[in-house]
PDB file of N, CA and C in Angstrom:
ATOM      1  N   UNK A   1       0.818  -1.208   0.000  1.00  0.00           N
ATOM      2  CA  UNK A   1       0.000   0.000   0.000  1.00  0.00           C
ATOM      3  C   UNK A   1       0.853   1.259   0.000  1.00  0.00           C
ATOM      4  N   UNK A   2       2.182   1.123   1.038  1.00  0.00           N
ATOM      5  CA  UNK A   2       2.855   2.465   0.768  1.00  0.00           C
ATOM      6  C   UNK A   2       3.134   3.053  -0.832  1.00  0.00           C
ATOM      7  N   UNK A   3       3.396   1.924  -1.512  1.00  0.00           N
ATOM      8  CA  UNK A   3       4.150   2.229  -3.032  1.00  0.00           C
ATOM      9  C   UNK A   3       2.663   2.952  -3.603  1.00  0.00           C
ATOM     10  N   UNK A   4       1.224   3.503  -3.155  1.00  0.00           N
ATOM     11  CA  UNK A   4       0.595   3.881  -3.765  1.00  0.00           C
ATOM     12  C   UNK A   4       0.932   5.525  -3.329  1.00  0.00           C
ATOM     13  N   UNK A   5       1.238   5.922  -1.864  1.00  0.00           N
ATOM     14  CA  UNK A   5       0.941   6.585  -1.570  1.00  0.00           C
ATOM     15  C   UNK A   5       2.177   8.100  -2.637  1.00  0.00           C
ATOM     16  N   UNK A   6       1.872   9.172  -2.360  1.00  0.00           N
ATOM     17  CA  UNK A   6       2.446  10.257  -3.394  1.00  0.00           C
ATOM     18  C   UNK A   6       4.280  10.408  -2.511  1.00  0.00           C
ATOM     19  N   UNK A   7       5.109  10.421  -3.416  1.00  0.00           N
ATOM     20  CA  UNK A   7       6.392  10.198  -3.080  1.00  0.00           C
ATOM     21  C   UNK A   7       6.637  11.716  -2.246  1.00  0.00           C
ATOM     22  N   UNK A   8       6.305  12.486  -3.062  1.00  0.00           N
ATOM     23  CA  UNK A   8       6.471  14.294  -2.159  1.00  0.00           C
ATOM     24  C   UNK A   8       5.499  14.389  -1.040  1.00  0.00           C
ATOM     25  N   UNK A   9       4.740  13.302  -0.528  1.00  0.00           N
ATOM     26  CA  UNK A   9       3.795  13.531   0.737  1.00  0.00           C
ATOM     27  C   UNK A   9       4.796  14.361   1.979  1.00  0.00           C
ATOM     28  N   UNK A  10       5.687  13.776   2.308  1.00  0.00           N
ATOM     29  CA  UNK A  10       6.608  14.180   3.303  1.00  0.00           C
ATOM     30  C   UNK A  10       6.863  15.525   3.150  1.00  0.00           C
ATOM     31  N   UNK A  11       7.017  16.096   2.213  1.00  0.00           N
ATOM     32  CA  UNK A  11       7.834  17.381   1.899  1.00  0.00           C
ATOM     33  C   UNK A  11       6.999  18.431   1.243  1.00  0.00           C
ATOM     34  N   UNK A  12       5.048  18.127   1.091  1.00  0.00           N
ATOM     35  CA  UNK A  12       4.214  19.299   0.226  1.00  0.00           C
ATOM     36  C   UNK A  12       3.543  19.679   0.904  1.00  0.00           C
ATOM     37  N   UNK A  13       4.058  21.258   0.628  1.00  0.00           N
ATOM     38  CA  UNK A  13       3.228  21.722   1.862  1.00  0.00           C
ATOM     39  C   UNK A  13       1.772  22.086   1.851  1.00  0.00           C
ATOM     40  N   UNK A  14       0.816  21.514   0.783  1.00  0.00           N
ATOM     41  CA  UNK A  14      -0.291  20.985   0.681  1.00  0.00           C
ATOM     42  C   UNK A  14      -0.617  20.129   1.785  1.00  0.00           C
ATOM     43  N   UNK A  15       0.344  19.145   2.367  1.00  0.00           N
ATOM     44  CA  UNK A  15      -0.174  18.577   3.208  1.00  0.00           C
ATOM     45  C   UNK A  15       0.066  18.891   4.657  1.00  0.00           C
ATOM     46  N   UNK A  16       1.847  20.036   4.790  1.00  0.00           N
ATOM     47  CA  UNK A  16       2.252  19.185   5.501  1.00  0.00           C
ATOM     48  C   UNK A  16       2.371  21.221   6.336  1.00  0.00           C
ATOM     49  N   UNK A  17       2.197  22.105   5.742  1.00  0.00           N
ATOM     50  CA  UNK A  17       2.324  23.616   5.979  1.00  0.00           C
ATOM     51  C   UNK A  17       0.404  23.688   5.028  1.00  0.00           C
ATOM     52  N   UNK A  18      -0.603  23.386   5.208  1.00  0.00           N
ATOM     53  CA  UNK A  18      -1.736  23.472   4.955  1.00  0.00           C
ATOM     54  C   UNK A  18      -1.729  25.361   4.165  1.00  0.00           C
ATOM     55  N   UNK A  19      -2.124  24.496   2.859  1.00  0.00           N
ATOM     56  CA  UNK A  19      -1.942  26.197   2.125  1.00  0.00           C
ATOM     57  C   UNK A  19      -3.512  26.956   2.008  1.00  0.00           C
ATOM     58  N   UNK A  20      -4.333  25.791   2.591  1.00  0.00           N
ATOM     59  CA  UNK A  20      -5.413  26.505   2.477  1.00  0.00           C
ATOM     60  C   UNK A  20      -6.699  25.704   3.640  1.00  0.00           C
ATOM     61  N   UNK A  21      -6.310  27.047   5.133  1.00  0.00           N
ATOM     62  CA  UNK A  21      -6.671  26.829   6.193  1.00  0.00           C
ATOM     63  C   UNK A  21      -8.120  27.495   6.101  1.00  0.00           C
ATOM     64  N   UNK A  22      -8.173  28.460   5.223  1.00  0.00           N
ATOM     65  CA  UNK A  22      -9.829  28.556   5.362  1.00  0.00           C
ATOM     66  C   UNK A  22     -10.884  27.390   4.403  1.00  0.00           C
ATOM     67  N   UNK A  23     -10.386  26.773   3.855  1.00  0.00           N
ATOM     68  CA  UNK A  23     -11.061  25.425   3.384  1.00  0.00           C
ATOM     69  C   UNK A  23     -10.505  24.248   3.530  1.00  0.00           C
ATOM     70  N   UNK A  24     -10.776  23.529   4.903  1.00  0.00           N
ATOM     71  CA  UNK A  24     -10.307  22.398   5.687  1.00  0.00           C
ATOM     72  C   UNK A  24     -11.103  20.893   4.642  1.00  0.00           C
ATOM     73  N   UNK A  25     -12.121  21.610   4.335  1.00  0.00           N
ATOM     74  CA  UNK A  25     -12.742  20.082   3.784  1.00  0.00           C
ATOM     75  C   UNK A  25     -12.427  20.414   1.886  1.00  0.00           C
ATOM     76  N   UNK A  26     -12.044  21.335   1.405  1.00  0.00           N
ATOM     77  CA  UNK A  26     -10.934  21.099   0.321  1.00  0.00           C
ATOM     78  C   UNK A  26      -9.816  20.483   0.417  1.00  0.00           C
ATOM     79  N   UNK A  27      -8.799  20.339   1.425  1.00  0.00           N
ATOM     80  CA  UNK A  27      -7.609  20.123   1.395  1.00  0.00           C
ATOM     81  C   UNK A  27      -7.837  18.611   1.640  1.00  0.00           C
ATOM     82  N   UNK A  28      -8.659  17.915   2.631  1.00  0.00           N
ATOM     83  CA  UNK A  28      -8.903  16.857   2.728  1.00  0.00           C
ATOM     84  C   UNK A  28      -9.718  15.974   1.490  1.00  0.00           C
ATOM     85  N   UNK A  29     -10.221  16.671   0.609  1.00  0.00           N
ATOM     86  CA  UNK A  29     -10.531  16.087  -0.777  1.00  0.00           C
ATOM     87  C   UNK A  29      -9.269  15.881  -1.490  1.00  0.00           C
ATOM     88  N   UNK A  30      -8.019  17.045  -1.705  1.00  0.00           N
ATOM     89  CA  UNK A  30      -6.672  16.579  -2.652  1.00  0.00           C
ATOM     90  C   UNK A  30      -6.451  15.717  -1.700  1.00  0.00           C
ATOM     91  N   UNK A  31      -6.051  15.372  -0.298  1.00  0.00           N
ATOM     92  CA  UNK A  31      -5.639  14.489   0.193  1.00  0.00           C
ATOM     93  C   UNK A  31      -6.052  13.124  -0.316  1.00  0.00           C
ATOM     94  N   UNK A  32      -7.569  13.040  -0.036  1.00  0.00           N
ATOM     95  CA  UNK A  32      -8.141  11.810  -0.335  1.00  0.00           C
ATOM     96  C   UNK A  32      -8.185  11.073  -1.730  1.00  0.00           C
ATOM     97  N   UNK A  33      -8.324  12.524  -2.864  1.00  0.00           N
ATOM     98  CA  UNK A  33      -7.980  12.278  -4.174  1.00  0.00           C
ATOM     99  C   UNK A  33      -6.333  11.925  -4.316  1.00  0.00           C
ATOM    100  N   UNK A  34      -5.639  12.726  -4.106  1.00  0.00           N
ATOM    101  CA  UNK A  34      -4.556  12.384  -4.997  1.00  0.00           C
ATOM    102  C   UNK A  34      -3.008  11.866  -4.332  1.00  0.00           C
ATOM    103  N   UNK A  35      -3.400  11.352  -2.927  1.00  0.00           N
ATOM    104  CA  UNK A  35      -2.225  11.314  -2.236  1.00  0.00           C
ATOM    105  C   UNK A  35      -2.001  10.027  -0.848  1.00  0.00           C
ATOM    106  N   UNK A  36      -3.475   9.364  -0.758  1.00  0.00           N
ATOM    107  CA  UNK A  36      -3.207   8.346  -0.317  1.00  0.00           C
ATOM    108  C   UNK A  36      -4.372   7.125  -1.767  1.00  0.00           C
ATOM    109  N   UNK A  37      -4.783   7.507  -2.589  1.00  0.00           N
ATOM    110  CA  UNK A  37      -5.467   6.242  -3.179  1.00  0.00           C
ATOM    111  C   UNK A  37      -4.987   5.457  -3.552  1.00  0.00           C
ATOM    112  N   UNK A  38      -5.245   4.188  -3.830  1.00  0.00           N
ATOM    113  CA  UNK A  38      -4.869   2.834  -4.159  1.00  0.00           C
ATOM    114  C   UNK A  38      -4.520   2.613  -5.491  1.00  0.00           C
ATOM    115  N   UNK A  39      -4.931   3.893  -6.085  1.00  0.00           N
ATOM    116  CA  UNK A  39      -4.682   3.855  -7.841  1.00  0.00           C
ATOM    117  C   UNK A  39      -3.661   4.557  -8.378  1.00  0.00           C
ATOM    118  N   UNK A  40      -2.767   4.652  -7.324  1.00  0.00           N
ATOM    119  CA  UNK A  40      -1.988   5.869  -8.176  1.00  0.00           C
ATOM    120  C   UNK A  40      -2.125   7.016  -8.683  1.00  0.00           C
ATOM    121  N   UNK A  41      -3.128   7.877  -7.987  1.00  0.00           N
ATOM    122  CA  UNK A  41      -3.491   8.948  -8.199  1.00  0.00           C
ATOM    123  C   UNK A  41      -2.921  10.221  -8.575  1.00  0.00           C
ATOM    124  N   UNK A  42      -1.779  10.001  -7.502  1.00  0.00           N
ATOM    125  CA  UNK A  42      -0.697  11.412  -7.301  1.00  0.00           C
ATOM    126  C   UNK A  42      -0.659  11.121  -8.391  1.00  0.00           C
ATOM    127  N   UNK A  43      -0.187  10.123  -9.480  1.00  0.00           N
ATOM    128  CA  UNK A  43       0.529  10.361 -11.325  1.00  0.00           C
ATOM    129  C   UNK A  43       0.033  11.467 -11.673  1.00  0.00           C
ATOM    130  N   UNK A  44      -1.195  12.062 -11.406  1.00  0.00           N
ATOM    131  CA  UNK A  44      -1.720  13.170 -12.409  1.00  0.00           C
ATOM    132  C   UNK A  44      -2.060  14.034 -11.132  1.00  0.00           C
ATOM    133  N   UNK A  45      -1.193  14.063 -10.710  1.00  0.00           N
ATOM    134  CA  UNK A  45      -1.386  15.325  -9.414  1.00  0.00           C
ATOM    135  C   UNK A  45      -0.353  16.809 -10.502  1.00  0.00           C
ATOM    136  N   UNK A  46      -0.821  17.663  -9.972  1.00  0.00           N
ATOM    137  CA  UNK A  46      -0.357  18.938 -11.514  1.00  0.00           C
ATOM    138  C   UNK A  46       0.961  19.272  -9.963  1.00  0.00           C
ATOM    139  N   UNK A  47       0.935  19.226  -8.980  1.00  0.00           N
ATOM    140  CA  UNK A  47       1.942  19.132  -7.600  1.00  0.00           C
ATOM    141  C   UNK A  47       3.100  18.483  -7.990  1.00  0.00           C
ATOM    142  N   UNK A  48       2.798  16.882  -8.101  1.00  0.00           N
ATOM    143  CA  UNK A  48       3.603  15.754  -8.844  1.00  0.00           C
ATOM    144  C   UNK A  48       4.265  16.423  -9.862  1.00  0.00           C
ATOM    145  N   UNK A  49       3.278  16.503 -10.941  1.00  0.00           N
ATOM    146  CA  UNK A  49       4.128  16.680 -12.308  1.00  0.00           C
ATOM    147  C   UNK A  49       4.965  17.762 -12.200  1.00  0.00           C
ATOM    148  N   UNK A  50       4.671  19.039 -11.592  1.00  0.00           N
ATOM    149  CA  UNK A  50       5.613  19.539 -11.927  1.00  0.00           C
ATOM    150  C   UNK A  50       6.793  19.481 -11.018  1.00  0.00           C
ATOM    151  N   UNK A  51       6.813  19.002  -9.497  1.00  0.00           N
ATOM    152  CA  UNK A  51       8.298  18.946  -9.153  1.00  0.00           C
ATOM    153  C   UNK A  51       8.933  17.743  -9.973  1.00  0.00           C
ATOM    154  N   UNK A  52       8.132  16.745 -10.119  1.00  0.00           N
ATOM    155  CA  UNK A  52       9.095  15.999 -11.240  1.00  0.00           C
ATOM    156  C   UNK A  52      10.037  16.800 -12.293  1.00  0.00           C
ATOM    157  N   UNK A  53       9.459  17.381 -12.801  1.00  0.00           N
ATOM    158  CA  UNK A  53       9.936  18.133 -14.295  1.00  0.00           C
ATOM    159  C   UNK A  53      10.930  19.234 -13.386  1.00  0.00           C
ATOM    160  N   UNK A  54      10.445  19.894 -12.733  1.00  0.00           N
ATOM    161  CA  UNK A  54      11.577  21.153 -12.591  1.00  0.00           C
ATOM    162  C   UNK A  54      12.282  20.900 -11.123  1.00  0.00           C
ATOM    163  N   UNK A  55      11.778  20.304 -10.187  1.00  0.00           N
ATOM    164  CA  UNK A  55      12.760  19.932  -9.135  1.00  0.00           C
ATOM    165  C   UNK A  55      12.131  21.102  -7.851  1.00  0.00           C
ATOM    166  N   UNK A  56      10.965  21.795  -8.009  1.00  0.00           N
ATOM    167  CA  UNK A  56      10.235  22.490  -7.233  1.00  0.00           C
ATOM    168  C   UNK A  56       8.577  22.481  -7.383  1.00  0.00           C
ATOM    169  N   UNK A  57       7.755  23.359  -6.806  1.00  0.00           N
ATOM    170  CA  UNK A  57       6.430  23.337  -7.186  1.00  0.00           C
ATOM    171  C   UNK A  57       5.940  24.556  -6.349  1.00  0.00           C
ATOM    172  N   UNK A  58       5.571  25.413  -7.184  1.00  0.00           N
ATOM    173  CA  UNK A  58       5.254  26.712  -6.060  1.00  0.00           C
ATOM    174  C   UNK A  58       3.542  26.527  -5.697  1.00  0.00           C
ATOM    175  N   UNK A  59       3.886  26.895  -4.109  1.00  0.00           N
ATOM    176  CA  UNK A  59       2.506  26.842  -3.438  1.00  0.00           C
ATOM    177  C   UNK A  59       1.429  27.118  -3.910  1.00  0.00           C
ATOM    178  N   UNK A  60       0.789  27.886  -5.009  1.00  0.00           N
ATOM    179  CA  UNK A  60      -0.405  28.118  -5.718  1.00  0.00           C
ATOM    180  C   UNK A  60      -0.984  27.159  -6.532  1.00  0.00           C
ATOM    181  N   UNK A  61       0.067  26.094  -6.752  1.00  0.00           N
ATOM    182  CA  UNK A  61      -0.288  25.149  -7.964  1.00  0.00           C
ATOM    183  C   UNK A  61      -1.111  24.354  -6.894  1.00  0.00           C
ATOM    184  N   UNK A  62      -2.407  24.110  -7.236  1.00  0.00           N
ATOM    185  CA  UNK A  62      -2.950  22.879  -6.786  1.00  0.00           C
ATOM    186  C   UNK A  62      -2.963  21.409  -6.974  1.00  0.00           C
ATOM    187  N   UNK A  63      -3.161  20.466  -7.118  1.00  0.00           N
ATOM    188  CA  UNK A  63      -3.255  19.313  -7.252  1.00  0.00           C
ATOM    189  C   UNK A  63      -4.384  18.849  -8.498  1.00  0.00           C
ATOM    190  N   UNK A  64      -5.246  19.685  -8.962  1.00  0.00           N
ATOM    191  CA  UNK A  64      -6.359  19.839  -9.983  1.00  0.00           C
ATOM    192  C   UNK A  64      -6.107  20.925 -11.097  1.00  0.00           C
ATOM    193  N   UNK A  65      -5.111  22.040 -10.910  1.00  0.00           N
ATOM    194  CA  UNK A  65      -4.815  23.070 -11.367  1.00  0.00           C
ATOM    195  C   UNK A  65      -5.081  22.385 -13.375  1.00  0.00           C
ATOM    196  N   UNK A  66      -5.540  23.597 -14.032  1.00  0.00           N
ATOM    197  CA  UNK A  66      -5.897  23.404 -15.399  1.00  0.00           C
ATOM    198  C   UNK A  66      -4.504  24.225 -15.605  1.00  0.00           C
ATOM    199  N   UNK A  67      -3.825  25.193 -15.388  1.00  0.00           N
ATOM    200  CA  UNK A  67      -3.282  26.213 -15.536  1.00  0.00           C
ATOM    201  C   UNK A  67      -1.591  25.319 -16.447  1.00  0.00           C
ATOM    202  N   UNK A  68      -1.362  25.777 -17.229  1.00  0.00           N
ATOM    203  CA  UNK A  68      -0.368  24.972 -17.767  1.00  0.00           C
ATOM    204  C   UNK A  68       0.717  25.803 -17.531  1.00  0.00           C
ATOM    205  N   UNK A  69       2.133  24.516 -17.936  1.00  0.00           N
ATOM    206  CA  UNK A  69       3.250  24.682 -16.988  1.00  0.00           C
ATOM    207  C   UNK A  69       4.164  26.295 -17.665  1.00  0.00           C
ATOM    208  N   UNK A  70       3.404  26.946 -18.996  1.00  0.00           N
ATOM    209  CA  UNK A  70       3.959  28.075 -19.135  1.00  0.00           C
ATOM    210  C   UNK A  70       2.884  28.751 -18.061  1.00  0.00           C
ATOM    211  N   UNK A  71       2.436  29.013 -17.889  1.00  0.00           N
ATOM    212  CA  UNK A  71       1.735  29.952 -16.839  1.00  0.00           C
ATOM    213  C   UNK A  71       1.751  30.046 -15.875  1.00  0.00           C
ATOM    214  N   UNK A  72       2.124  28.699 -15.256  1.00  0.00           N
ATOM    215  CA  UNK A  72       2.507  28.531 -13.812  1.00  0.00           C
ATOM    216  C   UNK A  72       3.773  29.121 -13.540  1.00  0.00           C
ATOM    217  N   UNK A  73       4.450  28.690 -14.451  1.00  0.00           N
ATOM    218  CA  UNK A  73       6.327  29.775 -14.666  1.00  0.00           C
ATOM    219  C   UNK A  73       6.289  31.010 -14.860  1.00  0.00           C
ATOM    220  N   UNK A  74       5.331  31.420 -15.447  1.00  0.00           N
ATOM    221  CA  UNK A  74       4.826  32.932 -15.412  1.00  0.00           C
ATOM    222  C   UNK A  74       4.834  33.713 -13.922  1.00  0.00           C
ATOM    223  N   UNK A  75       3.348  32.963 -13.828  1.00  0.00           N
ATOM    224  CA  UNK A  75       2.865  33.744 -12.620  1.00  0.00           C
ATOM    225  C   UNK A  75       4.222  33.450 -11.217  1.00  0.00           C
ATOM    226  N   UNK A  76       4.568  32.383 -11.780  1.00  0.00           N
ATOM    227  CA  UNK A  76       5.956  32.067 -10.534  1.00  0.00           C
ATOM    228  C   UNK A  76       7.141  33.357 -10.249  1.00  0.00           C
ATOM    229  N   UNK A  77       7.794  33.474 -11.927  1.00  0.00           N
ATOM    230  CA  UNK A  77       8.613  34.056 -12.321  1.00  0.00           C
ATOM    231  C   UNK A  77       7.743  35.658 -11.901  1.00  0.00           C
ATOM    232  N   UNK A  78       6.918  35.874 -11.817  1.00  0.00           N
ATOM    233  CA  UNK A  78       5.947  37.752 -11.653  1.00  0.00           C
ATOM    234  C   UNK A  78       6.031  37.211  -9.636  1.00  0.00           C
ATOM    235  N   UNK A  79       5.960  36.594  -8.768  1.00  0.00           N
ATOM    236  CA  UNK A  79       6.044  36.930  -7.413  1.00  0.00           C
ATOM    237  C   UNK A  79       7.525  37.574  -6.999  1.00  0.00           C
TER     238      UNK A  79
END
């Protein structure tokens, strides 16, 4: 069961520095969706993909995010 769970669990602070304390029963939906299921979920976590690819993931990106990875570098690169 561990090998399902999301490899960056330890270290996102989605889970672990809660990025979004005024919606407690959102954060516990990405949890439940994409970070302990039995299916391998995290694979298409937009969290996942992109520290895979660049070796970071800035806190705004959600786990559902539509926002693609030029825009996310955008809005990253404009804070």
């Amino acid at each position: 069961m561990a090998e399902n769970i999301c490899t960056n669990l330890r270290t996102c602070p989605l889970v672990n520095k809660p990025l979004l304390p005024e919606e407690p029963e959102r954060r516990e939906v990405y949890l439940q969706t994409y970070c302990f299921p039995a299916n391998n979920k995290y694979l298409e976590c937009r969290r996942y993909i992109f520290k895979l690819k660049y070796g970071f993931c800035p806190d705004f990106l959600m786990p559902d995010s539509v926002m693609c990875e030029d825009e996310v570098l955008d809005r990253y690169e404009e804070m």
